[in-house]
N, C-alpha and C. Protein backbone atom coordinates (compact mmCIF):
# COMPACT_ATOMS: atom_id res chain seq x y z
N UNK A 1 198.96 53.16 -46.47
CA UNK A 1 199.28 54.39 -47.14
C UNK A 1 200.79 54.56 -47.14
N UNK A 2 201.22 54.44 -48.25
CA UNK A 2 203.06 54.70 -48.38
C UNK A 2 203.30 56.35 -47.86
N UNK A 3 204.21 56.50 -47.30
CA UNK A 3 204.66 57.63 -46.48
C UNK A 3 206.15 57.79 -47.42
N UNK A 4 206.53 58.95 -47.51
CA UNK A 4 207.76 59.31 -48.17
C UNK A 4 208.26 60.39 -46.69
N UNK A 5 209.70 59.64 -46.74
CA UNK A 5 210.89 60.28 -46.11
C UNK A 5 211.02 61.13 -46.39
N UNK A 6 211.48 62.56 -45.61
CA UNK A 6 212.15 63.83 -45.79
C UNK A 6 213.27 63.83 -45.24
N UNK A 7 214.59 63.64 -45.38
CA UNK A 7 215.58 63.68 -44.42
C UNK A 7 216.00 64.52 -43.73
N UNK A 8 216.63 64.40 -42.79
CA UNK A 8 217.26 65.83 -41.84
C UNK A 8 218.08 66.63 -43.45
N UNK A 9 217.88 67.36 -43.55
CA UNK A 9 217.80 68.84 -44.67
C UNK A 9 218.78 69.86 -44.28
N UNK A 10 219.62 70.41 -44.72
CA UNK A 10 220.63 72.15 -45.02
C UNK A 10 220.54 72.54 -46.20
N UNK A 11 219.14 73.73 -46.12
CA UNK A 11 219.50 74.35 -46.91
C UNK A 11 219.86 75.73 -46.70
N UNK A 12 220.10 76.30 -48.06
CA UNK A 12 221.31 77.33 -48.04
C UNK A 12 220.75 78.12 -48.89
N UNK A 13 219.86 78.83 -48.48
CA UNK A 13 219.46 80.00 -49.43
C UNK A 13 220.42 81.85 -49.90
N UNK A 14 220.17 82.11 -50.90
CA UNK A 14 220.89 83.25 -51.39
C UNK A 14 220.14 84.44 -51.02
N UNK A 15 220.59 84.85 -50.74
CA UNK A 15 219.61 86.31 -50.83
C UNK A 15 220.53 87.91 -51.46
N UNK A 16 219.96 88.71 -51.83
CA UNK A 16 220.75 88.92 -52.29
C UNK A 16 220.34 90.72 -52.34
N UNK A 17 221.24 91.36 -52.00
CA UNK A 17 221.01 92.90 -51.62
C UNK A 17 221.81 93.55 -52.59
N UNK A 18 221.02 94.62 -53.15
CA UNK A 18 221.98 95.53 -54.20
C UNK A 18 222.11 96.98 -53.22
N UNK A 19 223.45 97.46 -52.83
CA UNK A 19 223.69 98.91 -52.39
C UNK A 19 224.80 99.50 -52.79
N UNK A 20 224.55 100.27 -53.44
CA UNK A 20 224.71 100.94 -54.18
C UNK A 20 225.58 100.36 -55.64
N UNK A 21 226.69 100.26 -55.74
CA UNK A 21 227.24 99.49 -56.92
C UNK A 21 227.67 98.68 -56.13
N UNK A 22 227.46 97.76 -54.97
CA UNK A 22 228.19 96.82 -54.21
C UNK A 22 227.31 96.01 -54.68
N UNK A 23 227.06 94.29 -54.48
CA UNK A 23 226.52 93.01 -54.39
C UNK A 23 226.79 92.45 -53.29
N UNK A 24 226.06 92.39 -52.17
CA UNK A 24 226.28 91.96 -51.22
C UNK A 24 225.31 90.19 -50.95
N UNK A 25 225.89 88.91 -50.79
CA UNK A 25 225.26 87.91 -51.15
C UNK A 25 225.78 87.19 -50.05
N UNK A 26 224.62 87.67 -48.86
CA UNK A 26 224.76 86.53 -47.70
C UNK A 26 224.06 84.99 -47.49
N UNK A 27 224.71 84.25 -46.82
CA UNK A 27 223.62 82.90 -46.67
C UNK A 27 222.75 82.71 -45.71
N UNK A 28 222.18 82.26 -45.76
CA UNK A 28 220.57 82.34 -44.56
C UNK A 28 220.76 80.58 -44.39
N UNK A 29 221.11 80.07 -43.58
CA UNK A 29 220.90 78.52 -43.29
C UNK A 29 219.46 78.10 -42.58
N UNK A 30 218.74 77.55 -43.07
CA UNK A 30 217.52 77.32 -42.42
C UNK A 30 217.73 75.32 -42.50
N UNK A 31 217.56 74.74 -41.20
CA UNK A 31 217.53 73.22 -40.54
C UNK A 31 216.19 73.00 -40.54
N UNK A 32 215.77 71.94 -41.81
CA UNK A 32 214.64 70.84 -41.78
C UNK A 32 214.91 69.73 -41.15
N UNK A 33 214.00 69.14 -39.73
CA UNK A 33 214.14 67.92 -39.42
C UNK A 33 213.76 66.92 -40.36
N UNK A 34 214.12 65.81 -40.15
CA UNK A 34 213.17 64.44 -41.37
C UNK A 34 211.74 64.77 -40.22
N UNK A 35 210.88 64.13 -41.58
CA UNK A 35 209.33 64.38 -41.16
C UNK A 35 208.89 62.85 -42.04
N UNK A 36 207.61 62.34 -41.70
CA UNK A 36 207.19 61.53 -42.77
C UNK A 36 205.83 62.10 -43.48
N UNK A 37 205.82 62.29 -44.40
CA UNK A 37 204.74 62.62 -44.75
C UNK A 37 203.87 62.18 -46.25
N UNK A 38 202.61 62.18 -45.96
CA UNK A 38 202.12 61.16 -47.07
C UNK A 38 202.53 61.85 -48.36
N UNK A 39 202.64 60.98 -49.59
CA UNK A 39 203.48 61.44 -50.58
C UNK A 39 202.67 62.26 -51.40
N UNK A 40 201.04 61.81 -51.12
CA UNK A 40 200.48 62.98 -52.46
C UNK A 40 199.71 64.16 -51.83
N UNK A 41 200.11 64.41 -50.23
CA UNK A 41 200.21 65.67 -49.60
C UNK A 41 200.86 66.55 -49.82
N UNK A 42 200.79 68.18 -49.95
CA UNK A 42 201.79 69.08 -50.43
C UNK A 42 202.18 69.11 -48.89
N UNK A 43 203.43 69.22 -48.24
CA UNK A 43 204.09 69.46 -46.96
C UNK A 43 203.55 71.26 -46.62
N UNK A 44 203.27 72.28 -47.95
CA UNK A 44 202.91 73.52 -46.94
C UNK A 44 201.45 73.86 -47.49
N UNK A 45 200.90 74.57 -46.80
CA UNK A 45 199.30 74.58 -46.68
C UNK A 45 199.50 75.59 -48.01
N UNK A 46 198.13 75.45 -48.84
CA UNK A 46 197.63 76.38 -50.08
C UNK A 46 197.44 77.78 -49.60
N UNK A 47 198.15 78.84 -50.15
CA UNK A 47 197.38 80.32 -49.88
C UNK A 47 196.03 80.19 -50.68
N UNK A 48 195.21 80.87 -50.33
CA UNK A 48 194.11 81.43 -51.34
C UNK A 48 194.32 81.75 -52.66
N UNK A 49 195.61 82.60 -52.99
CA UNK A 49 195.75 82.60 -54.25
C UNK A 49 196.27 81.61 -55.41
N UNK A 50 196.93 80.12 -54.74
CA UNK A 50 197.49 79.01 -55.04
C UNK A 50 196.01 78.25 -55.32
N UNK A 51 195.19 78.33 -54.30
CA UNK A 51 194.32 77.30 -54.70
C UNK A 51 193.13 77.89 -55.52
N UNK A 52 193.57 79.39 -55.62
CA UNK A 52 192.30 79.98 -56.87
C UNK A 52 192.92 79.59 -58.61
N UNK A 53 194.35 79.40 -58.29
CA UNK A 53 194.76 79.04 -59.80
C UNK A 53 194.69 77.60 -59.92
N UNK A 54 194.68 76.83 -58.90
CA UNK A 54 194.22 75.76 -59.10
C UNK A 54 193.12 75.08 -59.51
N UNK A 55 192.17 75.90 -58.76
CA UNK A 55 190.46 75.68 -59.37
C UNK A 55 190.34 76.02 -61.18
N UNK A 56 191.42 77.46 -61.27
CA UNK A 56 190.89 77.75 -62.50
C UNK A 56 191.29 76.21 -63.51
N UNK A 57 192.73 75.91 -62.88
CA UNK A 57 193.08 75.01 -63.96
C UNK A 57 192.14 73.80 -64.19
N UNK A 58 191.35 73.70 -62.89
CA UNK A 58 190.44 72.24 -62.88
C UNK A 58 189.32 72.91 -63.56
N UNK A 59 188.81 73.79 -63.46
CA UNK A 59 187.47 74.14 -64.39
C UNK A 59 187.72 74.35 -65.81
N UNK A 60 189.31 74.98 -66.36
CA UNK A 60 189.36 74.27 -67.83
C UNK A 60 189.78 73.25 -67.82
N UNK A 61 190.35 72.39 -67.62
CA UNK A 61 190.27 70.01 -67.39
C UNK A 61 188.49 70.05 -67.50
N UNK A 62 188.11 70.31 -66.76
CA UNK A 62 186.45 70.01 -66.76
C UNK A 62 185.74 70.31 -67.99
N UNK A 63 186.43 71.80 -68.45
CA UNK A 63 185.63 72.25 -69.53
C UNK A 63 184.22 73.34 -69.03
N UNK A 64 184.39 73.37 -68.04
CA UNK A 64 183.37 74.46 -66.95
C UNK A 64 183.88 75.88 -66.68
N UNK A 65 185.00 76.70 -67.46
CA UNK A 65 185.92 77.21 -67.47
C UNK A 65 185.13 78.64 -68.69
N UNK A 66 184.89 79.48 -67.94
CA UNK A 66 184.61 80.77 -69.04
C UNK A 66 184.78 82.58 -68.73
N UNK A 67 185.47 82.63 -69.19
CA UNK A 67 186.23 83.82 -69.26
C UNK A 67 185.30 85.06 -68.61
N UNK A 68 184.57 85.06 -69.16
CA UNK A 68 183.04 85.81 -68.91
C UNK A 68 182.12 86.06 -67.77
N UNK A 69 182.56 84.29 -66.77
CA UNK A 69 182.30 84.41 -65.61
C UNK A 69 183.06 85.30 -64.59
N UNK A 70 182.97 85.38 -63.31
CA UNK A 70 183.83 85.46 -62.03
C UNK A 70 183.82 84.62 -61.07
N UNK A 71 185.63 84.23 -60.75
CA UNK A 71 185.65 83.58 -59.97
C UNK A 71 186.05 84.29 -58.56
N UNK A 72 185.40 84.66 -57.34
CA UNK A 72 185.65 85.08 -56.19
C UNK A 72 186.19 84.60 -54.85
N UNK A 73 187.15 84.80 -54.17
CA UNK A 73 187.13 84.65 -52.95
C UNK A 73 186.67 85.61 -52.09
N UNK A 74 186.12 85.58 -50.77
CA UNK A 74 186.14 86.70 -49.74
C UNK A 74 186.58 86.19 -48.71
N UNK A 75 187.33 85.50 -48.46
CA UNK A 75 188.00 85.14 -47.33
C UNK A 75 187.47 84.83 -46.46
N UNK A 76 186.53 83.79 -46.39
CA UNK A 76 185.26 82.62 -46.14
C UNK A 76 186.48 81.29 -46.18
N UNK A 77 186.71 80.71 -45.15
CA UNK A 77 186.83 79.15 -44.90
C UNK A 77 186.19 78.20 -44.40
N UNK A 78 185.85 77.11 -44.71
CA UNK A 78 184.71 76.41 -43.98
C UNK A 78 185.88 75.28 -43.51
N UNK A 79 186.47 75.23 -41.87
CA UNK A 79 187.28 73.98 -41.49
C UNK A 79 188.46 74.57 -42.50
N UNK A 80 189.14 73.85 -42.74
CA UNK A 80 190.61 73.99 -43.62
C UNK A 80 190.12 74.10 -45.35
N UNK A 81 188.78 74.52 -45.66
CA UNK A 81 188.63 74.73 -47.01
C UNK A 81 188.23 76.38 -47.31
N UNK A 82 189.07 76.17 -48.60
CA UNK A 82 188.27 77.63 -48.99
C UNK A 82 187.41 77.62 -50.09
N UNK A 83 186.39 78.85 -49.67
CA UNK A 83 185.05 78.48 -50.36
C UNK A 83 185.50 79.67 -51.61
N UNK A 84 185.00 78.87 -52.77
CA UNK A 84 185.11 80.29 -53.91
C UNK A 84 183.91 80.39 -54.30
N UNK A 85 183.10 81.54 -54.85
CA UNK A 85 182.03 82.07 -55.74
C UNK A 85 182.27 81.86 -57.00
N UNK A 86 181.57 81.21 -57.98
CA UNK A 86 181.62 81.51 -59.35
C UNK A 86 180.48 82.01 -59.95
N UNK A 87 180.45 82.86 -60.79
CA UNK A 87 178.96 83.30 -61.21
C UNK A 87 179.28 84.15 -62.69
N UNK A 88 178.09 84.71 -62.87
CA UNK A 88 177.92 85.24 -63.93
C UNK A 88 177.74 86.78 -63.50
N UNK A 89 178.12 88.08 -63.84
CA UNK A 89 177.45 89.13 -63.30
C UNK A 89 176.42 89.53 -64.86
N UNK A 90 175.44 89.90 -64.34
CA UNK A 90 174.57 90.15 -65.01
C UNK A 90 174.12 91.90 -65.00
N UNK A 91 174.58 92.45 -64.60
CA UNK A 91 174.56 94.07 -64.21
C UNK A 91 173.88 94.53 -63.45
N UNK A 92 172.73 93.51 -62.92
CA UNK A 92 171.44 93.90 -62.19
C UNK A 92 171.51 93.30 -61.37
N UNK A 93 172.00 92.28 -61.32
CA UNK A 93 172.11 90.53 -60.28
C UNK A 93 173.05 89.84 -60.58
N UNK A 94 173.57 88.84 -60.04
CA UNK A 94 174.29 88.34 -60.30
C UNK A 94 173.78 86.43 -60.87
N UNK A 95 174.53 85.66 -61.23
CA UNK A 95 173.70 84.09 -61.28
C UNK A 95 175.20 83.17 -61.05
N UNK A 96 174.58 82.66 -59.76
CA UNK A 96 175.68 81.15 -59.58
C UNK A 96 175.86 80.59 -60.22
N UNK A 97 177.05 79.89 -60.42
CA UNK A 97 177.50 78.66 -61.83
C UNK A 97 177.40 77.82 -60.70
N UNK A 98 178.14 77.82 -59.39
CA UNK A 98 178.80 76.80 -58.39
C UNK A 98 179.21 77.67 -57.80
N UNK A 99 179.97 76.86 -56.44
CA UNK A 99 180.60 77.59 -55.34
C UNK A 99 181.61 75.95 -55.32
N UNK A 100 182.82 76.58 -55.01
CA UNK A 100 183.86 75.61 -54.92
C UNK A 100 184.19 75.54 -53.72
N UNK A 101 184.68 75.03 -52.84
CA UNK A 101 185.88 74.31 -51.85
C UNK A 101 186.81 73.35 -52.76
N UNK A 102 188.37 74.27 -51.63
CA UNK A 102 189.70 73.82 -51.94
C UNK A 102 190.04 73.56 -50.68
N UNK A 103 190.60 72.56 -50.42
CA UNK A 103 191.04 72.13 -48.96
C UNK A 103 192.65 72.77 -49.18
N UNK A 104 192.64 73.29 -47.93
CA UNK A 104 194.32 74.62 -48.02
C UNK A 104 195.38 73.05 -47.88
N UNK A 105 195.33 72.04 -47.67
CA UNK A 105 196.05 70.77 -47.12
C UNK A 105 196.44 69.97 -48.44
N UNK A 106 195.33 69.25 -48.75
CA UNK A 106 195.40 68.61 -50.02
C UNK A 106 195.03 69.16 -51.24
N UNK A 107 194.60 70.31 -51.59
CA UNK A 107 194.16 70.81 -52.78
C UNK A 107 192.92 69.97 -53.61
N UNK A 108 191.96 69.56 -52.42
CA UNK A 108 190.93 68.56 -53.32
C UNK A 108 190.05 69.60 -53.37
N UNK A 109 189.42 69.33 -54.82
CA UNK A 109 188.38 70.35 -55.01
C UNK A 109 187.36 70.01 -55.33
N UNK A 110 186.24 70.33 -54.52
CA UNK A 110 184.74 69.50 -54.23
C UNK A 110 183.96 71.03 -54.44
N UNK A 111 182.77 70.73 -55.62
CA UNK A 111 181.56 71.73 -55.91
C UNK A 111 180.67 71.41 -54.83
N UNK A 112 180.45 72.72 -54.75
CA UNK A 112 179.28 72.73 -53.76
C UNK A 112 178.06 71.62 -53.96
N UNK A 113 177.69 72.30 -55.53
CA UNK A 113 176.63 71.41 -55.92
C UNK A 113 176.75 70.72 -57.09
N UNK A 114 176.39 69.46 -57.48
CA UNK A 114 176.82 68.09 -58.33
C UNK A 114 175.35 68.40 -58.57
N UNK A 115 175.75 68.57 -60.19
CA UNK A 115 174.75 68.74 -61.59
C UNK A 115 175.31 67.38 -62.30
């Protein structure tokens, strides 16, 4: 498995405060050690809301993608995945399309159930 270098890192972020008609624009130095890490790993873990736009984008690629449905989280992880609801609401009941897992690590996205 090829590993990609991160080197020892300075960065120099802006930040930037408005008071009153002044601009005040201090630097924040934050020190990355080198790390190795596999290259088609993202280095920071998925929020929930990163890997819900992710799913959406894989269910239109798939073509499984409909406006009409809902896609849910409730803040359910199974291990380092998060589980989403997709369904239909029907006004009375609701009807499963699938249930997704997104691994918060790699962003692989595995259906519950394979139709």
């Amino acid at each position: 498995m090829k590993k990609k270098i991160i080197k020892n890192t300075l960065i120099l972020t802006m930040v930037f405060a408005l008071s009153g008609a002044q601009l005040n624009m201090p630097l924040k130095q934050v020190f990355i050690p080198s790390v190795a890490v596999d290259a088609k790993t993202p280095v920071r873990k998925l929020t929930w809301k990163q890997a819900m736009r992710k799913l959406v984008k894989w269910l239109k690629k798939k073509k499984l993608y409909n406006k009409k449905y809902v896609l849910s989280y409730d803040g359910h992880m199974e291990g380092k995945k998060y589980l989403f609801h997709y369904y239909e609401d029907m006004g009375t009941h609701t009807a499963t399309v699938n249930w997704y897992y997104v691994h918060s690590k790699t962003g692989k996205i595995t259906p519950m159930f394979k139709f």
